[in-house]
Protein backbone atom coordinates (compact mmCIF):
# COMPACT_ATOMS: atom_id res chain seq x y z
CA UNK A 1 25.24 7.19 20.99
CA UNK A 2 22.65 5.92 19.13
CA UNK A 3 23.41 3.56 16.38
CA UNK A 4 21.64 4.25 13.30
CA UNK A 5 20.91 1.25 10.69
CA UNK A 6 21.63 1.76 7.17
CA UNK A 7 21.26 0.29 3.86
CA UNK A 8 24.83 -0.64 4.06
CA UNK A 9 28.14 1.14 2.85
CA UNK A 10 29.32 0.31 -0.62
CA UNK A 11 25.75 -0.69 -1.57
CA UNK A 12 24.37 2.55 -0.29
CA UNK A 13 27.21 4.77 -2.27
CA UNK A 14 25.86 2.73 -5.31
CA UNK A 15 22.24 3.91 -3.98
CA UNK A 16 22.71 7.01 -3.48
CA UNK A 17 24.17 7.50 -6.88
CA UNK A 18 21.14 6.26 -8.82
CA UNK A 19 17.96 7.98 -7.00
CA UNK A 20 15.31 5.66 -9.00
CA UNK A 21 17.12 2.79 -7.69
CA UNK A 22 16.94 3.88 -4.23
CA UNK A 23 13.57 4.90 -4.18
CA UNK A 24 12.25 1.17 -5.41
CA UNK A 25 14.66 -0.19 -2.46
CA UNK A 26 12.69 2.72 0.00
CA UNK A 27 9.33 1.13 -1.68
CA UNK A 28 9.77 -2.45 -1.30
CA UNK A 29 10.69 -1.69 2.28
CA UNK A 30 7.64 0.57 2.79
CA UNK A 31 5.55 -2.14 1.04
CA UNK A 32 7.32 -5.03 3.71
CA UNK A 33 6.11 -3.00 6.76
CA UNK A 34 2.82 -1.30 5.71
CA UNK A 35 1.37 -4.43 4.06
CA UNK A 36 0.11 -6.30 7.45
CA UNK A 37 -1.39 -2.57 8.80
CA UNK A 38 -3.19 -1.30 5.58
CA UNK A 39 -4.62 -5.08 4.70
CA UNK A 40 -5.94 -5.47 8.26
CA UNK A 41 -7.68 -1.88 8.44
CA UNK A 42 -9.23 -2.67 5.39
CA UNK A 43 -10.05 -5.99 4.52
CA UNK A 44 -13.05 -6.43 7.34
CA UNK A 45 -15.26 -3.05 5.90
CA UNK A 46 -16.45 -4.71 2.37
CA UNK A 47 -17.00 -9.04 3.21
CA UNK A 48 -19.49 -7.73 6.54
CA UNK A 49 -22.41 -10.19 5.42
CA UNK A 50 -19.89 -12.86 4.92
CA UNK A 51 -18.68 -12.11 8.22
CA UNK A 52 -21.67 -12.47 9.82
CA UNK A 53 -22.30 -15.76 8.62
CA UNK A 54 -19.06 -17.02 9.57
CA UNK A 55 -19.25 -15.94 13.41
CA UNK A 56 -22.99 -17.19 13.26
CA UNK A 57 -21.88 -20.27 12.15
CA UNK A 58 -18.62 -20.71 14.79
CA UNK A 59 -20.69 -20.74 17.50
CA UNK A 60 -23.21 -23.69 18.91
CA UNK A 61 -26.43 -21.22 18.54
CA UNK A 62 -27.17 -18.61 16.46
CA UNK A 63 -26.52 -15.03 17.83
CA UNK A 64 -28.61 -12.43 18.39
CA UNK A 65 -28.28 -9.37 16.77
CA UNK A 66 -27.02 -7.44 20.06
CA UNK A 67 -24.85 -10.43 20.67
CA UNK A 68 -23.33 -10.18 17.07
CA UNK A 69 -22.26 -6.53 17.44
CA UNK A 70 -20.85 -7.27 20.33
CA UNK A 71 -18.54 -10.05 18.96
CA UNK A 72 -18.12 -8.10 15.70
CA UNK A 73 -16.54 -4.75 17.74
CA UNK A 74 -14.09 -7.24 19.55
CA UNK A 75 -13.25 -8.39 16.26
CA UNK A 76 -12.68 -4.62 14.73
CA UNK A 77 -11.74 -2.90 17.64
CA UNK A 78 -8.97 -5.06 19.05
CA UNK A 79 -6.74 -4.02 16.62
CA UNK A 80 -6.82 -0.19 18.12
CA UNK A 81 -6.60 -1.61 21.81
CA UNK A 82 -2.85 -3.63 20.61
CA UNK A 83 -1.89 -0.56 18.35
CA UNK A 84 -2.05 1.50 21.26
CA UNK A 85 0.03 -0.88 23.67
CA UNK A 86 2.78 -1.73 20.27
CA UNK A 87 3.15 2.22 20.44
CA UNK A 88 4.69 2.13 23.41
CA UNK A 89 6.97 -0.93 22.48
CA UNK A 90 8.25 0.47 19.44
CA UNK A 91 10.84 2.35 21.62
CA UNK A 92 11.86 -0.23 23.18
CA UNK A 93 12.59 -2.48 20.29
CA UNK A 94 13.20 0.32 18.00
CA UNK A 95 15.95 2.21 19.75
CA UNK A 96 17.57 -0.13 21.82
CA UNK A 97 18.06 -3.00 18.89
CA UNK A 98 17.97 -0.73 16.04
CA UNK A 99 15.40 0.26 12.80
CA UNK A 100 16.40 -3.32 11.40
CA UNK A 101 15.82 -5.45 13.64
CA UNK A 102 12.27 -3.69 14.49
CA UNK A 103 11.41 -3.92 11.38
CA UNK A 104 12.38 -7.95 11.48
CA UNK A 105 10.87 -8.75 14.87
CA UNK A 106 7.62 -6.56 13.78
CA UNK A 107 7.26 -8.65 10.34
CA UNK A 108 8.04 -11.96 11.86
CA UNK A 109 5.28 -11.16 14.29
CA UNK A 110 2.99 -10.29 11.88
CA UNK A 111 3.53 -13.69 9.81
CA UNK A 112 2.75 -15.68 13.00
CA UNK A 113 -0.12 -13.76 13.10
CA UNK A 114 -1.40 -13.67 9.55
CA UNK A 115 -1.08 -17.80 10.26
CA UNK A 116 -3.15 -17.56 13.51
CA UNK A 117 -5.94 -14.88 11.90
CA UNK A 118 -6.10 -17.80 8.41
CA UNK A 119 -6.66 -20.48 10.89
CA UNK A 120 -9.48 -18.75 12.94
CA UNK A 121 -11.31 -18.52 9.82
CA UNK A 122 -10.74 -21.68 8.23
CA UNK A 123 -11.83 -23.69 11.87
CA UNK A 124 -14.76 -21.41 12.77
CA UNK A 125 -12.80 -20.30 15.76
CA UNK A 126 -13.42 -16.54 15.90
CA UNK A 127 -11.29 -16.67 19.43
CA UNK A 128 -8.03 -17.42 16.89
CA UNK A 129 -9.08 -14.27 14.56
CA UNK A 130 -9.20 -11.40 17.47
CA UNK A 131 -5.87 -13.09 18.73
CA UNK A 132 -4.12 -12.89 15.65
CA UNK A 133 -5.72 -9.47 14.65
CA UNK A 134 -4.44 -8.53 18.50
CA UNK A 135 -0.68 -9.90 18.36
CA UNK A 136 -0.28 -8.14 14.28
CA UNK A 137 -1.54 -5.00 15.90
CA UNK A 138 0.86 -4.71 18.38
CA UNK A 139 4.00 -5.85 16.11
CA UNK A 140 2.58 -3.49 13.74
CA UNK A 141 2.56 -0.19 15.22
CA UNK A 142 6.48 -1.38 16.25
CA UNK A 143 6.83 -2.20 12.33
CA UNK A 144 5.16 1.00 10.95
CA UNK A 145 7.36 3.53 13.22
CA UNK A 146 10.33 1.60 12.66
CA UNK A 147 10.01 2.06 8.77
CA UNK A 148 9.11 5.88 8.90
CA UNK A 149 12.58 6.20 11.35
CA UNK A 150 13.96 3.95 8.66
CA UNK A 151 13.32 6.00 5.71
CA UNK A 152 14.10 9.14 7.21
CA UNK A 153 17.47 8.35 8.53
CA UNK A 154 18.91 5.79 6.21
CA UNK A 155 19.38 7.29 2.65
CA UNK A 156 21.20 10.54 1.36
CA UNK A 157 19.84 13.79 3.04
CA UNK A 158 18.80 14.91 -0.31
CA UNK A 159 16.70 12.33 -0.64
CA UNK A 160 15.44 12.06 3.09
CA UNK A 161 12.05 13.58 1.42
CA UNK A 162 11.07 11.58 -1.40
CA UNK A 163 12.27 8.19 0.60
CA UNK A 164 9.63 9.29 3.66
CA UNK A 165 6.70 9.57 0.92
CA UNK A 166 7.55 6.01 0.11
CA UNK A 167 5.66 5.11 3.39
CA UNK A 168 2.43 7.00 2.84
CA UNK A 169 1.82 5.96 -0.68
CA UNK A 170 2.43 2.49 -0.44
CA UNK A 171 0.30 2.84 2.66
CA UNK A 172 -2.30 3.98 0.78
CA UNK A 173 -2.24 1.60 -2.07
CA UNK A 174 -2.36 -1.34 0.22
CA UNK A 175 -5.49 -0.43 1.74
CA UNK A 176 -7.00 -0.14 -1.94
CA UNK A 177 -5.97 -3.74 -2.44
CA UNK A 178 -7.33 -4.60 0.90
CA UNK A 179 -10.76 -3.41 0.12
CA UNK A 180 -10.62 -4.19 -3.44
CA UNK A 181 -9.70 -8.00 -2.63
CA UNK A 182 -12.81 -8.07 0.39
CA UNK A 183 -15.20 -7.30 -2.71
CA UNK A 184 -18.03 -9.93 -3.85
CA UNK A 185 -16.25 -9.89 -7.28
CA UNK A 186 -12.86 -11.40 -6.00
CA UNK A 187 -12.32 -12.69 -2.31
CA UNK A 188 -15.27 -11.60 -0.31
CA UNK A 189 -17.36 -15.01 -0.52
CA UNK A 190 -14.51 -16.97 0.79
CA UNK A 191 -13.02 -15.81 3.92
CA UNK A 192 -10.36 -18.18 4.04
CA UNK A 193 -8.98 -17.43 0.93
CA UNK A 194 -9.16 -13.74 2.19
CA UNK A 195 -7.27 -14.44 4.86
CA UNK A 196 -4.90 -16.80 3.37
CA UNK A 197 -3.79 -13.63 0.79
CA UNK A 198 -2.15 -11.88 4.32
CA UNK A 199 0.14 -14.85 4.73
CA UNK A 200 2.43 -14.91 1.88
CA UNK A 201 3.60 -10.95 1.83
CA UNK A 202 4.45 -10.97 5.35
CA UNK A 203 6.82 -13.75 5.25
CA UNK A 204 8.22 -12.52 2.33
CA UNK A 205 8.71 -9.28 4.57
CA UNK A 206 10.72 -11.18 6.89
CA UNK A 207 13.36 -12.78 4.49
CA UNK A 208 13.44 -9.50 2.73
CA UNK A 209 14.66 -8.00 6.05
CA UNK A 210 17.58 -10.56 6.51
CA UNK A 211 18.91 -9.87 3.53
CA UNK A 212 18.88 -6.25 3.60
């Protein structure tokens, strides 16, 4: 039979008797998983001129504009192309290890690959970027059905509901900040820095996860 993680025994009677408490717990692990996904969907549609500058200036000539949009849907579009294949790896992780440890090989994943993305910026080596964008796409389609199996199966059944939602609206919110941060106003005009933001959260994510 299937074994089903949970938020542990004696702490999840405590949960389950104080609903706010276990809906922050249900949000800080909705926020651990969805961060990588709704940052990286978002954080390419507002900096696009300062985009363009940077892959102009990573390669030896300057591109033309056909070449550009070429190099720039590589860039976007990889991330579908990995979601796709981490869809059909998220069984595999996610039901023969367990929610947890999905959830912990996804986020580790996706702090290698928030390094690699930071890296391709800050060298001018676009090649690093679609890597990294390709490897956090895979782990993240693992991470983001692990944590909807999570929510749904771990608390109370009276709270199975509310815990679920936890997923959407942090998902949401993230891909505000993601846009928000890509703006002119904050992050936009310096792409490493943009970058650099995706690192920190997702290895938080994974030492949140070993402690849970």
């Amino acid at each position: 039979m299937r074994r089903v993680d949970s938020f542990g025994t004696d702490e999840g009677n405590k949960l389950s008797d104080d609903p706010s408490r276990l809906l922050a717990v249900c949000s800080v692990v909705a926020f651990s998983s969805n961060w990588q996904f709704a940052y990286s969907s978002t954080f390419l549609n507002t900096p696009v001129l300062q985009f363009k500058d940077y892959l102009n200036s990573s390669f030896a000539y300057t591109l033309t504009e056909d070449s550009y949009v070429h190099v720039w849907d590589v860039v976007q579009n990889i991330w579908f192309i990995g979601f796709f294949l981490g869809i059909w790896l998220s069984p595999v992780l996610n039901d023969r290890l367990g929610r947890k440890k999905g959830l912990l090989i996804g986020n580790s994943a996706n702090f290698i690959a928030a390094i690699i993305q930071f890296l391709g910026v800050w060298l001018d080596l676009p090649i690093l970027l679609i890597i990294g964008r390709f490897i956090a796409s895979v782990m993240t389609a693992v991470a983001f059905q692990a944590v909807v199996l999570y929510l749904q199966e771990s608390p109370p059944t009276s709270m199975r509901g509310a815990a679920s939602y936890c997923s959407e609206v942090v998902f949401a919110a993230m891909c505000v900040v993601g846009m928000m941060l890509g703006t002119d106003q904050l992050l936009g005009n310096d792409l490493p820095w943009l970058l650099a933001v995706n690192i920190f959260p997702c290895e938080q994510h994974s030492t949140f996860f070993l402690d849970l």
